[in-house]
Protein backbone atom coordinates (compact mmCIF):
# COMPACT_ATOMS: atom_id res chain seq x y z
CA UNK A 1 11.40 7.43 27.73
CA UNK A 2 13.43 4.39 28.78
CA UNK A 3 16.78 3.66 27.92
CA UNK A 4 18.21 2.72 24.23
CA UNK A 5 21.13 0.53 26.37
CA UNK A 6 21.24 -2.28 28.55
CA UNK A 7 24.54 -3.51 30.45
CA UNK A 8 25.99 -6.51 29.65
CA UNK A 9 28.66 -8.38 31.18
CA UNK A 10 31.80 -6.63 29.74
CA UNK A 11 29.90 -3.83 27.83
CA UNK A 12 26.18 -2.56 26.44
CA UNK A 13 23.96 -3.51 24.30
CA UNK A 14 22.76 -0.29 22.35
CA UNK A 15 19.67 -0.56 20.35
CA UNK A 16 19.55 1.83 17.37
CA UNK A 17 17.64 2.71 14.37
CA UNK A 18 20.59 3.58 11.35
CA UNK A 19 19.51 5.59 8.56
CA UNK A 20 21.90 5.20 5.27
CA UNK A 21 22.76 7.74 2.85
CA UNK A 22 21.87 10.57 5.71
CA UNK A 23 22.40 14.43 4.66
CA UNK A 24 23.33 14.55 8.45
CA UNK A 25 25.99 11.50 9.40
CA UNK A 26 26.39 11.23 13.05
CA UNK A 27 23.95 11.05 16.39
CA UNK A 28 20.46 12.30 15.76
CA UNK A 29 18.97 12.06 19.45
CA UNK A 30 16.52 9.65 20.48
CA UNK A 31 13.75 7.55 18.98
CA UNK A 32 10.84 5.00 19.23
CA UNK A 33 11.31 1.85 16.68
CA UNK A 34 9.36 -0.66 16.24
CA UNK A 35 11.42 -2.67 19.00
CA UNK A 36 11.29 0.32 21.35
CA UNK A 37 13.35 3.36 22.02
CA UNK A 38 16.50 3.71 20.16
CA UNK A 39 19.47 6.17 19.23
CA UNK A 40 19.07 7.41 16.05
CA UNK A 41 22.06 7.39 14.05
CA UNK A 42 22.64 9.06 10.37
CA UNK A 43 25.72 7.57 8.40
CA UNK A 44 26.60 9.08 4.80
CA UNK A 45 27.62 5.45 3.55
CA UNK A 46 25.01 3.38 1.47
CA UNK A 47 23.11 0.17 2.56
CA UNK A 48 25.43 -2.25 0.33
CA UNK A 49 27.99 -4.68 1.40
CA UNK A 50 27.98 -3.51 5.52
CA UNK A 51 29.11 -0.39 4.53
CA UNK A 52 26.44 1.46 6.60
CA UNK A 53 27.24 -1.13 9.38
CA UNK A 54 30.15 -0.48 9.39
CA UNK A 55 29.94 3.62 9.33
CA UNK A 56 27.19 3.68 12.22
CA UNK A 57 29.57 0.65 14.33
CA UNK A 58 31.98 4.56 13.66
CA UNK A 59 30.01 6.93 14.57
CA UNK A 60 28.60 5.66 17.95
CA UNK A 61 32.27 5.04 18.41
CA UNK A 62 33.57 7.96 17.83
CA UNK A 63 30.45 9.45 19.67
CA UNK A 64 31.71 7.30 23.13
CA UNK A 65 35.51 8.04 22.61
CA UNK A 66 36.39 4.30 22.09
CA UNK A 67 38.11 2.29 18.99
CA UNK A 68 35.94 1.48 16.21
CA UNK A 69 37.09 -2.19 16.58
CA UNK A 70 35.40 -1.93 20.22
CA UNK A 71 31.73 -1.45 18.00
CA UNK A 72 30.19 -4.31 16.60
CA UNK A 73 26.39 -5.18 15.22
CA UNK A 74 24.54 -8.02 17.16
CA UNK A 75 21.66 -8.23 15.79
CA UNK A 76 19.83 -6.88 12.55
CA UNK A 77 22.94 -7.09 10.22
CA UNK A 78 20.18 -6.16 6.75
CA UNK A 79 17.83 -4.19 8.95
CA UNK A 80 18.24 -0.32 9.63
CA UNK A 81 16.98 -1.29 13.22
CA UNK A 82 19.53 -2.86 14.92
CA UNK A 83 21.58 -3.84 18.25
CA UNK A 84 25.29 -2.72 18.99
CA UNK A 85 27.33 -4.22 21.14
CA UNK A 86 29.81 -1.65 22.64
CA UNK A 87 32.91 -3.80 24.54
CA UNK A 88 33.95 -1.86 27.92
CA UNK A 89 33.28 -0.44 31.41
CA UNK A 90 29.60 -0.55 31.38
CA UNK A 91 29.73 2.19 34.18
CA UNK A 92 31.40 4.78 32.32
CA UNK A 93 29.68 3.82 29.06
CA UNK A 94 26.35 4.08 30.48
CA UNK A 95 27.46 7.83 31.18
CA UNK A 96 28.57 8.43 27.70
CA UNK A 97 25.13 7.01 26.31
CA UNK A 98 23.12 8.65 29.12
CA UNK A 99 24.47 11.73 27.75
CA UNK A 100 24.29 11.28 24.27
CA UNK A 101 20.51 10.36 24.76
CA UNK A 102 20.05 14.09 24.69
CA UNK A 103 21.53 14.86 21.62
């Protein structure tokens, strides 16, 4: 399977597919969307007013030891499949997401 992340210039782009209102919040492994392969990512928060945005922007966060505020949506702000853009080292968080591909 090919990678849910591409580098950018001063981060990744992570594509993922966010499922609200999950009896399991947090990473869930890897997927295939629509749009291609993509971390799965469960978040306890409902669908309504970014909320579940917002909680998933979180968890992959917390998942990649960085701030919250580092996590933002790019694309797919009313969609559960959608692309993150993670602000960093791309090196070492290309090693974080490698690793939590196998989740």
């Amino acid at each position: 399977m090919t990678d849910f992340w591409r580098t950018l210039p001063d981060g990744v782009s992570v594509t993922v597919k966010v499922q609200p209102k999950s009896r399991r919040p947090g990473i869930q492994g890897r997927s295939v969307a629509a749009n291609g392969p993509c971390l799965r990512i469960g978040v306890s928060a409902a669908a309504e007013g970014g909320r579940a945005n917002k909680a998933a922007c979180e968890v992959l966060a917390g998942a990649l030891g960085i701030s919250a505020s580092s996590v933002a949506v790019m694309v797919g702000q009313t969609s559960r499949d959608k692309t993150l853009r993670v602000s960093g080292d791309s090196m070492i968080l290309g090693e974080r997401l490698a690793a939590l591909g196998g989740v």
